[in-house]
PDB file of N, CA and C in Angstrom:
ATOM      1  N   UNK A   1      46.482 -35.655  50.302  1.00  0.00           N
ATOM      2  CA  UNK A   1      47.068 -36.895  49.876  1.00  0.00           C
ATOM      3  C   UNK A   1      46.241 -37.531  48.761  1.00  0.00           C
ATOM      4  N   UNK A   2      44.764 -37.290  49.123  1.00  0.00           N
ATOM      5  CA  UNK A   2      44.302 -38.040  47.564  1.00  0.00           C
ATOM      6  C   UNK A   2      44.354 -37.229  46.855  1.00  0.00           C
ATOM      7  N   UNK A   3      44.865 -36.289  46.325  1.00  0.00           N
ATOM      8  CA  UNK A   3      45.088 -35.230  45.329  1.00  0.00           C
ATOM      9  C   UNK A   3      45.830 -35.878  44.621  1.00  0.00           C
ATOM     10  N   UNK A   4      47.163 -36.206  45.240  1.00  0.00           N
ATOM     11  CA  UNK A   4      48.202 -36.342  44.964  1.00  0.00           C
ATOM     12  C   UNK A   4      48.029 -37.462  44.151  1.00  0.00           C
ATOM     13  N   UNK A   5      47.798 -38.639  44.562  1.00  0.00           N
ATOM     14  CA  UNK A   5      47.733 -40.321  44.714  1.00  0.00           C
ATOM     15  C   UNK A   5      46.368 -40.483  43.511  1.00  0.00           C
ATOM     16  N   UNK A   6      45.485 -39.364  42.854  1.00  0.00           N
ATOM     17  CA  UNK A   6      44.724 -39.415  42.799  1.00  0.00           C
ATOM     18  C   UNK A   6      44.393 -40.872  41.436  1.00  0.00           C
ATOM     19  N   UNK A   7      45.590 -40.500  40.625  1.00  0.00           N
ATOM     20  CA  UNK A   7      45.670 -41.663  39.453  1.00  0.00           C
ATOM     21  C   UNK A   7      46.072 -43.147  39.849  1.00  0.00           C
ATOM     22  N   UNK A   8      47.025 -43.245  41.180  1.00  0.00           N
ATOM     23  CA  UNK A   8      46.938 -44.677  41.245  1.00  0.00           C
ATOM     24  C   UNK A   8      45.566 -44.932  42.193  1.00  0.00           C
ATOM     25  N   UNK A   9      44.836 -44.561  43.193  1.00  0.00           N
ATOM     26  CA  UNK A   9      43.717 -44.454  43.633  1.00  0.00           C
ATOM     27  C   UNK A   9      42.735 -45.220  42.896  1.00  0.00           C
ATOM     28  N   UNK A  10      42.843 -44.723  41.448  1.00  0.00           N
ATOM     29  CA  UNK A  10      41.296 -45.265  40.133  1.00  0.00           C
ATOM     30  C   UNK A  10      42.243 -45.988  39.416  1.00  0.00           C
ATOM     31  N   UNK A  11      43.356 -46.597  39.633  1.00  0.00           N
ATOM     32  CA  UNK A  11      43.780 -47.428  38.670  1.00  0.00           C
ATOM     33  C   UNK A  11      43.238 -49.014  39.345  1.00  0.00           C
ATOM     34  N   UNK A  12      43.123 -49.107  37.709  1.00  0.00           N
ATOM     35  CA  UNK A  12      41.824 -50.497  38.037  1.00  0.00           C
ATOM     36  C   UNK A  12      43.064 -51.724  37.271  1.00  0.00           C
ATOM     37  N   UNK A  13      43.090 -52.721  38.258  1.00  0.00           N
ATOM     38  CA  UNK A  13      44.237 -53.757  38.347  1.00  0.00           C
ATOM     39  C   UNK A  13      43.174 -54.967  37.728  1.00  0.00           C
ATOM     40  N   UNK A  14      43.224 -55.602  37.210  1.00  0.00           N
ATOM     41  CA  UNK A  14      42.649 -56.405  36.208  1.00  0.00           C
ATOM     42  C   UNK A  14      42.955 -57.638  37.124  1.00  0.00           C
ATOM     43  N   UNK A  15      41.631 -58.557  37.156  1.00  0.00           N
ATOM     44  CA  UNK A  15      41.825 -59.994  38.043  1.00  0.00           C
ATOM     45  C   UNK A  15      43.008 -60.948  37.245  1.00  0.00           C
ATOM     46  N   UNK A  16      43.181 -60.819  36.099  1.00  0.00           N
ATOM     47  CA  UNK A  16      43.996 -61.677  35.416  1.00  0.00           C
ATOM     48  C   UNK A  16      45.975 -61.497  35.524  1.00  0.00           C
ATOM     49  N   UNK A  17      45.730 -60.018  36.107  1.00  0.00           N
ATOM     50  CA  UNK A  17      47.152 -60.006  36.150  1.00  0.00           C
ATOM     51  C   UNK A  17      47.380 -60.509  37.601  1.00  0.00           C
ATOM     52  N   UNK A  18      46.668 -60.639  38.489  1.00  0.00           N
ATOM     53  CA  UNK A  18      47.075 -60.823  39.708  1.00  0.00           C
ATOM     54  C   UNK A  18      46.808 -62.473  39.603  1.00  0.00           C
ATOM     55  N   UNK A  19      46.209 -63.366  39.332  1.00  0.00           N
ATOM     56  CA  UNK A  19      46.152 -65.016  39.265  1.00  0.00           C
ATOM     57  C   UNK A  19      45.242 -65.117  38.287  1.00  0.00           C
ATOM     58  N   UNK A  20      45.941 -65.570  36.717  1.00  0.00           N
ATOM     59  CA  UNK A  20      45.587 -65.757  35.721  1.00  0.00           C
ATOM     60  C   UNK A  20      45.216 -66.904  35.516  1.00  0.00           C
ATOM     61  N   UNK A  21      44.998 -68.062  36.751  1.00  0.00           N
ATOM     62  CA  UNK A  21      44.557 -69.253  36.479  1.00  0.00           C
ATOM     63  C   UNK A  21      43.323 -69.613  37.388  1.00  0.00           C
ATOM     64  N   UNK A  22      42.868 -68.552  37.593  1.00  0.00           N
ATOM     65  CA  UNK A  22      41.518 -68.665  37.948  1.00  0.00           C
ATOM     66  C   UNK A  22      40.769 -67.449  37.152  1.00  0.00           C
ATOM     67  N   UNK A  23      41.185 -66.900  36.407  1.00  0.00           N
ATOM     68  CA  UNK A  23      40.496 -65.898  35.564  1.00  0.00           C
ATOM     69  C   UNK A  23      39.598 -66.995  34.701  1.00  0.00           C
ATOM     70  N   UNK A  24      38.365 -66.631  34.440  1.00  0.00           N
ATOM     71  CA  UNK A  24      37.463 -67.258  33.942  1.00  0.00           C
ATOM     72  C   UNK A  24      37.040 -66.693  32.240  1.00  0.00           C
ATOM     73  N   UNK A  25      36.811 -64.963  32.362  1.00  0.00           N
ATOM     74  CA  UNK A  25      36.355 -64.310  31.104  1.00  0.00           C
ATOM     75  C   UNK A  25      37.443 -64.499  29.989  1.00  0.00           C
ATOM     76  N   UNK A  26      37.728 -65.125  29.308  1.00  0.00           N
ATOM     77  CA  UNK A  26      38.729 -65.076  28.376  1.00  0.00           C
ATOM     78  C   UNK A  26      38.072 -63.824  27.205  1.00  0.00           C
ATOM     79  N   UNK A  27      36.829 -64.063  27.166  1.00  0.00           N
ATOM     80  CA  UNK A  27      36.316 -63.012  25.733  1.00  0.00           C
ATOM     81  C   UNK A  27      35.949 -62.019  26.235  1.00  0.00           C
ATOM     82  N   UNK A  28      36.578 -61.272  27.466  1.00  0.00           N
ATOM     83  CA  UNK A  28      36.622 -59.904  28.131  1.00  0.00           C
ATOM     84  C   UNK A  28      38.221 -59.372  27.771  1.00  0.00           C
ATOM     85  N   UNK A  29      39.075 -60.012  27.140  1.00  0.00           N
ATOM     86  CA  UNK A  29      40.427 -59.753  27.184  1.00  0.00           C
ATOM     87  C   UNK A  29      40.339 -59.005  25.452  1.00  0.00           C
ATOM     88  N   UNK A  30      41.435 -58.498  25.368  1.00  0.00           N
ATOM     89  CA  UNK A  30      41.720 -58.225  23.772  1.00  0.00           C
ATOM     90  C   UNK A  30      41.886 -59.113  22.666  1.00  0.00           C
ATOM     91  N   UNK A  31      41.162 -59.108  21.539  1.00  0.00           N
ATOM     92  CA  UNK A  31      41.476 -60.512  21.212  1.00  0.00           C
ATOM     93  C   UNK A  31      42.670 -60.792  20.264  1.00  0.00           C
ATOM     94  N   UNK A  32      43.947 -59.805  20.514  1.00  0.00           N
ATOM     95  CA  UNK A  32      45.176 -60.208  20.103  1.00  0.00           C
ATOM     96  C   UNK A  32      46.045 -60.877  21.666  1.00  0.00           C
ATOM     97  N   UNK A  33      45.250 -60.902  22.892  1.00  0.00           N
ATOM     98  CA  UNK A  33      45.721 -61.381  23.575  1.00  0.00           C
ATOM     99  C   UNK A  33      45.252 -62.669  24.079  1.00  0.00           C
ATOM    100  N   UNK A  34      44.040 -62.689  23.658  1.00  0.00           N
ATOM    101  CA  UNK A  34      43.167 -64.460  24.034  1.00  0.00           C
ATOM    102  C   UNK A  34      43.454 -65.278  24.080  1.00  0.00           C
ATOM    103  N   UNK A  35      44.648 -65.429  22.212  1.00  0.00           N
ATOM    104  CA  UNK A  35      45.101 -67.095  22.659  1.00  0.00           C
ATOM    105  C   UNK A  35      46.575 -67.640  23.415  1.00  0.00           C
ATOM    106  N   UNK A  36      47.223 -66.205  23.764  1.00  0.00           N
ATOM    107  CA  UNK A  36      48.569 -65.966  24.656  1.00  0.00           C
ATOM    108  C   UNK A  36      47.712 -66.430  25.910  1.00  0.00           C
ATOM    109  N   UNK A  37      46.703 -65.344  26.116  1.00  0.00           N
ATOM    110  CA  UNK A  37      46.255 -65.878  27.633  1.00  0.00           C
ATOM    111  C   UNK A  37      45.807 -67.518  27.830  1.00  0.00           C
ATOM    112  N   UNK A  38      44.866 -67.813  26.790  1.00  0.00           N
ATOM    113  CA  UNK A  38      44.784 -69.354  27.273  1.00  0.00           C
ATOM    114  C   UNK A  38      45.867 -70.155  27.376  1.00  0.00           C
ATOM    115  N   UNK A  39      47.133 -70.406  26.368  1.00  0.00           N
ATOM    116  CA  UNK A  39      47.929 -70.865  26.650  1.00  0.00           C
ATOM    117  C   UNK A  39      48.900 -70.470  27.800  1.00  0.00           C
ATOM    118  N   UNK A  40      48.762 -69.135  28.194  1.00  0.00           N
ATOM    119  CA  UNK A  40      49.141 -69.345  29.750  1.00  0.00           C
ATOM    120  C   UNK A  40      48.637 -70.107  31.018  1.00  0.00           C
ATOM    121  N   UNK A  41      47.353 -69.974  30.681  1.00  0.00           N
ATOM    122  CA  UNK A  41      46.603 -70.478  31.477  1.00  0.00           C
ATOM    123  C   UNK A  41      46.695 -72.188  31.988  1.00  0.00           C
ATOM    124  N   UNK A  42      46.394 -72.697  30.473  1.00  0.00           N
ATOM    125  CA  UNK A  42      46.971 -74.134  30.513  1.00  0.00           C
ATOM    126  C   UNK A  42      48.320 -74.687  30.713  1.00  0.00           C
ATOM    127  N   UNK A  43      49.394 -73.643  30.495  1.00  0.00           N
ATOM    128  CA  UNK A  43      50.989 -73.958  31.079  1.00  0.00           C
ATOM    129  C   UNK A  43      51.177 -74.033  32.314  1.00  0.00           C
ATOM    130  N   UNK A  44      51.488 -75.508  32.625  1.00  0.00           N
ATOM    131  CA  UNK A  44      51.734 -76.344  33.902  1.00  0.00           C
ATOM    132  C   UNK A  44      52.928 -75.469  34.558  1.00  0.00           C
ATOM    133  N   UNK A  45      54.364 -75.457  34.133  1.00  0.00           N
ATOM    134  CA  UNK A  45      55.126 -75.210  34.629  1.00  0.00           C
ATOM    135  C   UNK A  45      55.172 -73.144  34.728  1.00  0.00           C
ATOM    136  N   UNK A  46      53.686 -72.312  34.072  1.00  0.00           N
ATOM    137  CA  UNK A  46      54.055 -71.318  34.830  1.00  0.00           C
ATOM    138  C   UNK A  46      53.177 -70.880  36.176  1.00  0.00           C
ATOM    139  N   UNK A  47      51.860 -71.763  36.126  1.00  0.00           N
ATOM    140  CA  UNK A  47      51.133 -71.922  37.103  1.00  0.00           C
ATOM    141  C   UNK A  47      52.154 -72.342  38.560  1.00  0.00           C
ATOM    142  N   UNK A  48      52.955 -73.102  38.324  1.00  0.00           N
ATOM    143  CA  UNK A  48      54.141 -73.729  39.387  1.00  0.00           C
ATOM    144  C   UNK A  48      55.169 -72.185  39.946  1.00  0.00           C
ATOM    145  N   UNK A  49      55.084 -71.393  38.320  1.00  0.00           N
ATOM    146  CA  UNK A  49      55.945 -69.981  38.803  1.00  0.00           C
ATOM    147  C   UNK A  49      55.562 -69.535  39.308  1.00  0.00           C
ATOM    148  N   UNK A  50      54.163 -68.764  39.116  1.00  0.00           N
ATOM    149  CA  UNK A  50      53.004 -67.978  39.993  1.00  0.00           C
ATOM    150  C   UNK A  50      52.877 -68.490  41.187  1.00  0.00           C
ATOM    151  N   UNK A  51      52.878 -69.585  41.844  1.00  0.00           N
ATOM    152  CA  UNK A  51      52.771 -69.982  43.187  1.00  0.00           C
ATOM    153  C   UNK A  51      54.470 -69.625  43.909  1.00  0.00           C
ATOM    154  N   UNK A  52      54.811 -70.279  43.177  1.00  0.00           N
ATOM    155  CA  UNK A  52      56.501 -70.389  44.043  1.00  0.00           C
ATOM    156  C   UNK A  52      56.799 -68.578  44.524  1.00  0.00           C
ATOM    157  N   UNK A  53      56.567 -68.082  43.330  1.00  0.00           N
ATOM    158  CA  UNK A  53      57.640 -66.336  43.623  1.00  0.00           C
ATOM    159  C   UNK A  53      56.566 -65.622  43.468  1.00  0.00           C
ATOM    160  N   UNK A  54      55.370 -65.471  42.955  1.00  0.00           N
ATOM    161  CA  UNK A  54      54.758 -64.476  43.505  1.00  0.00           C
ATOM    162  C   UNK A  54      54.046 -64.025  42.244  1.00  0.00           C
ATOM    163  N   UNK A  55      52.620 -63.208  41.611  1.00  0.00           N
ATOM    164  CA  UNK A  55      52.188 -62.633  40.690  1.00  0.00           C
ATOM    165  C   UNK A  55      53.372 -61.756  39.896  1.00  0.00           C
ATOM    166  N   UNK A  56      54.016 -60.944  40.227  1.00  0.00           N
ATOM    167  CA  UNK A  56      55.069 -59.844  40.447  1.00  0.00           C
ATOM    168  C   UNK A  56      56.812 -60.526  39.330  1.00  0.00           C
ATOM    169  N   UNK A  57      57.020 -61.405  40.232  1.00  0.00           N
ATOM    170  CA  UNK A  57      58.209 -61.830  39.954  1.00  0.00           C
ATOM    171  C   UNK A  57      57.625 -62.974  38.956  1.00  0.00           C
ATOM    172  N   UNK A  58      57.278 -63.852  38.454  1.00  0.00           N
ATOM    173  CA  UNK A  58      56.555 -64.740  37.545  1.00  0.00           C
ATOM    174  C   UNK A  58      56.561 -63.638  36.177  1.00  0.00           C
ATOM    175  N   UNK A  59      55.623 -62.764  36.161  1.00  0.00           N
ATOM    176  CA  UNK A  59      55.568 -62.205  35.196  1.00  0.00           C
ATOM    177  C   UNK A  59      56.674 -61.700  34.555  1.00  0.00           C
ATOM    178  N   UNK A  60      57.646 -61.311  35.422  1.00  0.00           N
ATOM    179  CA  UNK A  60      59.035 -60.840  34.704  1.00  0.00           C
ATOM    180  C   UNK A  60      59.886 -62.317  33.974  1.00  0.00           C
ATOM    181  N   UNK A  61      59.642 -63.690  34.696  1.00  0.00           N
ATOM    182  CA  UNK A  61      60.202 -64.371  34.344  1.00  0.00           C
ATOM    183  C   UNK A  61      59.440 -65.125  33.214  1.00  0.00           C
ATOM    184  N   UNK A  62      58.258 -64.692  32.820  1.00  0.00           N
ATOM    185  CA  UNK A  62      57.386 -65.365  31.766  1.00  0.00           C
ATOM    186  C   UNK A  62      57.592 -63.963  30.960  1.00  0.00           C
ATOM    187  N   UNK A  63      57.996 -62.994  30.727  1.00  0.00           N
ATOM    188  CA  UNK A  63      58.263 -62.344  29.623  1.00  0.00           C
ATOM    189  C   UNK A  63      57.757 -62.436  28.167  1.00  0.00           C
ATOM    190  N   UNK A  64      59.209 -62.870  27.935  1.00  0.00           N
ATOM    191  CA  UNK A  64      59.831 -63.676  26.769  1.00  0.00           C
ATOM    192  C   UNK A  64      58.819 -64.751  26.032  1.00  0.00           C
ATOM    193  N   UNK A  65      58.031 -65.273  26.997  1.00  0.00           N
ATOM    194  CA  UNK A  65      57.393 -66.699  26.726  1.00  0.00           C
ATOM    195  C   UNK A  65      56.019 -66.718  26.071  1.00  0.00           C
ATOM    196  N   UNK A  66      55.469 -64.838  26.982  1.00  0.00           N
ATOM    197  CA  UNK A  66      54.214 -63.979  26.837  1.00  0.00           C
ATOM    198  C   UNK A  66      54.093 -62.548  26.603  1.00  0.00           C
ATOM    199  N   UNK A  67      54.855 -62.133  25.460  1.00  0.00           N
ATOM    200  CA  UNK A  67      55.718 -61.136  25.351  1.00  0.00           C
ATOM    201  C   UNK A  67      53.868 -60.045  25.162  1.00  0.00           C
ATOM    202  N   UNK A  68      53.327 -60.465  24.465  1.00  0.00           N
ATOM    203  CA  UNK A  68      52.079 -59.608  23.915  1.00  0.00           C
ATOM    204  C   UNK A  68      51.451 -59.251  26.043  1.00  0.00           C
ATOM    205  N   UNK A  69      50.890 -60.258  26.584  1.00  0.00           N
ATOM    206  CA  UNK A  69      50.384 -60.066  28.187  1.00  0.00           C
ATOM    207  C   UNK A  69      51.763 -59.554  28.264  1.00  0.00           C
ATOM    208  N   UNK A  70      52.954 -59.519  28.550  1.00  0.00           N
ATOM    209  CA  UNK A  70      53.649 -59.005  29.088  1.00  0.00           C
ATOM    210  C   UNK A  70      53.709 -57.199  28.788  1.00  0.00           C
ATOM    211  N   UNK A  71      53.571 -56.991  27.706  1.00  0.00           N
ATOM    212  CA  UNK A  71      53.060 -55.474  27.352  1.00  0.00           C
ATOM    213  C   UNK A  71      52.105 -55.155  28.217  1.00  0.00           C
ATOM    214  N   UNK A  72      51.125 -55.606  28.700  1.00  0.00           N
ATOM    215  CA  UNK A  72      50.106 -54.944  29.103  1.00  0.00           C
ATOM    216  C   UNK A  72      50.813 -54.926  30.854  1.00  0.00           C
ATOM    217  N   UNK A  73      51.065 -55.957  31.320  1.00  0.00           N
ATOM    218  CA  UNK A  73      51.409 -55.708  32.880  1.00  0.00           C
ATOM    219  C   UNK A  73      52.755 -55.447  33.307  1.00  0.00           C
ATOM    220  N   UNK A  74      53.657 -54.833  31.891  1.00  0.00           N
ATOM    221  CA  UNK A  74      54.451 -54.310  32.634  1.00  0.00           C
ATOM    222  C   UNK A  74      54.681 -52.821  32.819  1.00  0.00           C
ATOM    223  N   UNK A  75      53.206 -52.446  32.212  1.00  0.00           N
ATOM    224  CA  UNK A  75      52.697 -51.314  32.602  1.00  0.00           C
ATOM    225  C   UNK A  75      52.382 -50.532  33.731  1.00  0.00           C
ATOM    226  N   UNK A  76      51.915 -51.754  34.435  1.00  0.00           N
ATOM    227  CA  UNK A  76      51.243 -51.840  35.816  1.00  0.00           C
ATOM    228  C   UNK A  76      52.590 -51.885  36.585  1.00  0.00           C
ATOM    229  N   UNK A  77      53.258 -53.009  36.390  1.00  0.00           N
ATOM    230  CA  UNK A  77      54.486 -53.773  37.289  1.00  0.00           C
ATOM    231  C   UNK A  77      55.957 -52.292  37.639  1.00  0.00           C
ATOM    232  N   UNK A  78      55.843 -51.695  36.554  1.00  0.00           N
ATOM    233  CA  UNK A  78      57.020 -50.589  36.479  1.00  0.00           C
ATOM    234  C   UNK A  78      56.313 -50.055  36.630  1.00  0.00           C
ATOM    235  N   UNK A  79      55.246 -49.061  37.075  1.00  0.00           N
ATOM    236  CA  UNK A  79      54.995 -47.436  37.179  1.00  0.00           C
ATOM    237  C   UNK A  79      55.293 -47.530  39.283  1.00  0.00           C
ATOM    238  N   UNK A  80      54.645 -47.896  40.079  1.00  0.00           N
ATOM    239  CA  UNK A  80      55.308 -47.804  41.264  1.00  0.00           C
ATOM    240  C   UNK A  80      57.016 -47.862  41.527  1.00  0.00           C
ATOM    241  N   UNK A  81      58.187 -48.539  40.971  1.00  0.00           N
ATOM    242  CA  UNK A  81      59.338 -48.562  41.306  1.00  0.00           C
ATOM    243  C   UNK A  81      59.815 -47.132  40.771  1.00  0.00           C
ATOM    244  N   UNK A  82      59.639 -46.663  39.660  1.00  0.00           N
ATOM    245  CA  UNK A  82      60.040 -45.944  39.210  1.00  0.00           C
ATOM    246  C   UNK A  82      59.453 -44.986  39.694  1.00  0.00           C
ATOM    247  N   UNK A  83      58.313 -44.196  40.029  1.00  0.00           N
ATOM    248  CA  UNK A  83      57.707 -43.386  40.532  1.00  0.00           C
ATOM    249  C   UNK A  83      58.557 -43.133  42.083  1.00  0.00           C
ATOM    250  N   UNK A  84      58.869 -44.634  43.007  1.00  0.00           N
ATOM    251  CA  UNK A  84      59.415 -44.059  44.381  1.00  0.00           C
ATOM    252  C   UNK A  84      60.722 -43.577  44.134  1.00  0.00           C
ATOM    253  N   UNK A  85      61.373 -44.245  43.216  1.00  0.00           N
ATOM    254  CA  UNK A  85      62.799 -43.786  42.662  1.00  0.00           C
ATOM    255  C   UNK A  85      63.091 -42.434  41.982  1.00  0.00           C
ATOM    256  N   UNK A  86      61.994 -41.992  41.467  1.00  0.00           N
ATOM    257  CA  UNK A  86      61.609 -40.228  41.190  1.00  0.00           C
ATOM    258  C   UNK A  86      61.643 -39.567  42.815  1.00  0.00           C
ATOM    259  N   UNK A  87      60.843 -40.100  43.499  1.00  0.00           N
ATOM    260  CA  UNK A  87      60.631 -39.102  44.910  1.00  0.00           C
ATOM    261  C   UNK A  87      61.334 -39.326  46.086  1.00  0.00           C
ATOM    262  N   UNK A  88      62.572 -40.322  45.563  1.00  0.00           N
ATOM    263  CA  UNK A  88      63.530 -40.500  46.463  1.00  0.00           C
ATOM    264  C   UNK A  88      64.768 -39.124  46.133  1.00  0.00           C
ATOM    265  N   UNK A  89      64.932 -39.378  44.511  1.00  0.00           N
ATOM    266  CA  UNK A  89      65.751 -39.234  44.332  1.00  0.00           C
ATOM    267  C   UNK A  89      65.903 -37.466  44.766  1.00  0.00           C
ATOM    268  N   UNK A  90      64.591 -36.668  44.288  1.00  0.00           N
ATOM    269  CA  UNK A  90      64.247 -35.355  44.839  1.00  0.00           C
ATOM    270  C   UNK A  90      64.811 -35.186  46.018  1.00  0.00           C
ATOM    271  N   UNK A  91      64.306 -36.281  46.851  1.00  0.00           N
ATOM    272  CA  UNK A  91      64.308 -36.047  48.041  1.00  0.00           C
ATOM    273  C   UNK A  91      66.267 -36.088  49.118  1.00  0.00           C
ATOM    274  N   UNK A  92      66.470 -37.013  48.062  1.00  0.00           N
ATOM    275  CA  UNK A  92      68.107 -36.791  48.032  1.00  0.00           C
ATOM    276  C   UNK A  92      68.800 -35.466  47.641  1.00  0.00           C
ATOM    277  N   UNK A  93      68.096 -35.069  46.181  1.00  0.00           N
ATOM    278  CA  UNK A  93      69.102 -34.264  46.110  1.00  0.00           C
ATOM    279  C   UNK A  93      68.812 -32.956  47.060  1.00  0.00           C
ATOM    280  N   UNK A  94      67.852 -32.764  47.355  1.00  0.00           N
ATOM    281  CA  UNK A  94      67.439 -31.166  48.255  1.00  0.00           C
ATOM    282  C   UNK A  94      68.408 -31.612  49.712  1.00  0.00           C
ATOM    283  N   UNK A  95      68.374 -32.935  50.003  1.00  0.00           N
ATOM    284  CA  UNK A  95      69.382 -33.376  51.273  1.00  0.00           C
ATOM    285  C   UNK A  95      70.881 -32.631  51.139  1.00  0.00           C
ATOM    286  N   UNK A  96      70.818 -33.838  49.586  1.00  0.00           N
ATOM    287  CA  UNK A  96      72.529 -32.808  49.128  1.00  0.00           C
ATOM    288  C   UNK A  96      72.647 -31.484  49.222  1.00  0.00           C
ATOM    289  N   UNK A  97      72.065 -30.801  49.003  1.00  0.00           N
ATOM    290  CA  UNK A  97      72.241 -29.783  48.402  1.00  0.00           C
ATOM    291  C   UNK A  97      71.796 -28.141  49.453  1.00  0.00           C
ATOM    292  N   UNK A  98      71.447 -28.665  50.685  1.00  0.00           N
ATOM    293  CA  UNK A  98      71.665 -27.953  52.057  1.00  0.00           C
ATOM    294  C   UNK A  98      72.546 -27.099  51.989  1.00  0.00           C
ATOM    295  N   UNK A  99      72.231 -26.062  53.101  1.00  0.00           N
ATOM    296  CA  UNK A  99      73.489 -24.800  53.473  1.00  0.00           C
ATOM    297  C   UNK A  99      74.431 -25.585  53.607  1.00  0.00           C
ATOM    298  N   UNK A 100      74.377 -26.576  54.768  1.00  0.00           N
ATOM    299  CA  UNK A 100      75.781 -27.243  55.043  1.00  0.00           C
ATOM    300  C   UNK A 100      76.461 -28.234  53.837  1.00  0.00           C
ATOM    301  N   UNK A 101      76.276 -28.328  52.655  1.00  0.00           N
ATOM    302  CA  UNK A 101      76.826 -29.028  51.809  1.00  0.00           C
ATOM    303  C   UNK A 101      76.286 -28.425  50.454  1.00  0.00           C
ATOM    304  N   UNK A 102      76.397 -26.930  50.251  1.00  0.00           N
ATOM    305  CA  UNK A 102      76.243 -26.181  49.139  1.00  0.00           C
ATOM    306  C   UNK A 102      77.454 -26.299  48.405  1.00  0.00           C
ATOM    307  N   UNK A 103      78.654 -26.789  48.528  1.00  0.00           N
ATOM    308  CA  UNK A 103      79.925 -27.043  47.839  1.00  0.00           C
ATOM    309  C   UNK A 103      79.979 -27.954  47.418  1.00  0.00           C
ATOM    310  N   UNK A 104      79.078 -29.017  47.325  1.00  0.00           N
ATOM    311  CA  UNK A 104      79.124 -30.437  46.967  1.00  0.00           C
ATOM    312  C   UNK A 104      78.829 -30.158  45.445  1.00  0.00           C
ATOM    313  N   UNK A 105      79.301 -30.794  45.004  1.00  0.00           N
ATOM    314  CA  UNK A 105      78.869 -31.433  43.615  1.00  0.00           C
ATOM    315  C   UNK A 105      78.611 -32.602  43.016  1.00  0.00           C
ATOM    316  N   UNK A 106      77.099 -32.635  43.060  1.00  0.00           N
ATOM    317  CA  UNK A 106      76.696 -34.251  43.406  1.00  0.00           C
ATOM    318  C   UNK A 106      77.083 -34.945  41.665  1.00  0.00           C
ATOM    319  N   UNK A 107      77.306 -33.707  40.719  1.00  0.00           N
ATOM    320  CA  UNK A 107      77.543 -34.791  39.420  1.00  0.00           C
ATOM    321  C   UNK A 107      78.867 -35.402  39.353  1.00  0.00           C
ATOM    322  N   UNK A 108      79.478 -35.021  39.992  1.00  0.00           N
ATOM    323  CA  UNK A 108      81.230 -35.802  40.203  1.00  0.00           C
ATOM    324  C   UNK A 108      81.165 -36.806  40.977  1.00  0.00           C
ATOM    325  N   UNK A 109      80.634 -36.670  42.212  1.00  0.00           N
ATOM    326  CA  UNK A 109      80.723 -37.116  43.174  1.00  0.00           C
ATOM    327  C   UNK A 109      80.003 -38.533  43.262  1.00  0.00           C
ATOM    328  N   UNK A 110      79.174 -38.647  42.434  1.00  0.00           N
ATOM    329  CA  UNK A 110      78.212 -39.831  42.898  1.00  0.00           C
ATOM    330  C   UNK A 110      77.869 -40.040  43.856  1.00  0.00           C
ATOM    331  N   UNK A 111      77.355 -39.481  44.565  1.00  0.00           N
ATOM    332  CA  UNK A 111      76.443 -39.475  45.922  1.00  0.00           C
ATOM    333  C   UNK A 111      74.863 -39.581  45.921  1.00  0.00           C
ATOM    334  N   UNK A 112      74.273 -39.068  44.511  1.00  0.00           N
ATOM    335  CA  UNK A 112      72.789 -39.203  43.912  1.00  0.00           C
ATOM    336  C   UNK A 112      73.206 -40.653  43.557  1.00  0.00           C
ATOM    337  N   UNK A 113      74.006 -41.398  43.110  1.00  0.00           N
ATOM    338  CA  UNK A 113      73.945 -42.855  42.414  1.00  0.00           C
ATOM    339  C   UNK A 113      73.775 -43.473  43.119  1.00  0.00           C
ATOM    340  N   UNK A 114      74.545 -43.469  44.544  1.00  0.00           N
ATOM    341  CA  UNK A 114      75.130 -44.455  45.924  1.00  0.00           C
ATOM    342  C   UNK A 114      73.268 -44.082  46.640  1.00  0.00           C
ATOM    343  N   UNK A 115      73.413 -42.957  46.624  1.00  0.00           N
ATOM    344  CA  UNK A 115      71.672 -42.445  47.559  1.00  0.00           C
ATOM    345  C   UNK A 115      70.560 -43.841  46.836  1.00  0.00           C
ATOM    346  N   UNK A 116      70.659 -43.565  45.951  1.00  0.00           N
ATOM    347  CA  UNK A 116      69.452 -44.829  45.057  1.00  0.00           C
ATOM    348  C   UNK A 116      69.590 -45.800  44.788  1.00  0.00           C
ATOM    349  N   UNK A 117      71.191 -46.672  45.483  1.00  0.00           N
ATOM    350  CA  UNK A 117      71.230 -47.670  44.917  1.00  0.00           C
ATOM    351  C   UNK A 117      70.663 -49.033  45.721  1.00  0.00           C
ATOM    352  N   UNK A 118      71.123 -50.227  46.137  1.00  0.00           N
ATOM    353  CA  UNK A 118      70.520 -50.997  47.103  1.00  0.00           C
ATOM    354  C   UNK A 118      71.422 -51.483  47.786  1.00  0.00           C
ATOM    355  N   UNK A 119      72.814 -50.848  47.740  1.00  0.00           N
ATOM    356  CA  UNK A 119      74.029 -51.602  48.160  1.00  0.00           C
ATOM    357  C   UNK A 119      73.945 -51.144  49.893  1.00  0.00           C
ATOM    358  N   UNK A 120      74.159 -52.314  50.503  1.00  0.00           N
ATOM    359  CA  UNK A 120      73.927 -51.863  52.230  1.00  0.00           C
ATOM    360  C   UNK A 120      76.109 -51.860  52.588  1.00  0.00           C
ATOM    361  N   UNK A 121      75.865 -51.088  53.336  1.00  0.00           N
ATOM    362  CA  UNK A 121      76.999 -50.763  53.755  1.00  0.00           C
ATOM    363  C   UNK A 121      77.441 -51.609  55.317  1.00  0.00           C
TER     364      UNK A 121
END
């Protein structure tokens, strides 16, 4: 298993993406990102985002606002969803695709789409 896992294991998560208003080093950051970060920092109403919904969901909704920081953590933010959605989807199709349902044809069928989607039945 740590073979596997071995790159998210040493991936090093930066104190600033997780609560950027107690990050202190500003001249540890890049300095095309310094004065995005301070003015995040000092913005009242996204400090209010970060508490309400979460490190995670904040950042998607400060985007637009912090487009340069937003490059850097949505690096971080998208490589897990997409990664389980790779080893689901494997894991679907070898399901499909069994002795007992070797006649299927999952590209017509949409059954790989419905397998990954979030719709509860």
């Amino acid at each position: 298993m740590k073979s596997r896992f071995q790159d998210l294991l040493e991936l090093q998560i930066c104190n600033w993406i997780l609560d950027p208003f107690s990050f202190e080093s500003v001249e540890d950051l890049e300095p095309h990102l310094q004065m995005e970060f301070i003015d995040l920092k000092h913005d009242c109403e996204a400090q209010l985002v970060f508490k309400q919904v979460g490190y995670e969901l904040a950042w998607i909704k400060l985007k637009d606002t912090y487009p340069q920081l937003w490059q850097q953590v949505k690096l971080l933010l998208l490589s897990f969803p997409s990664t389980y959605l790779v080893e689901k989807g494997f894991s679907v199709v070898v399901q499909l695709l069994t002795k007992q349902r070797n006649r299927l044809d999952i590209c017509n069928k949409g059954d790989l789409r419905l397998a990954l989607t979030n719709i509860n039945v």
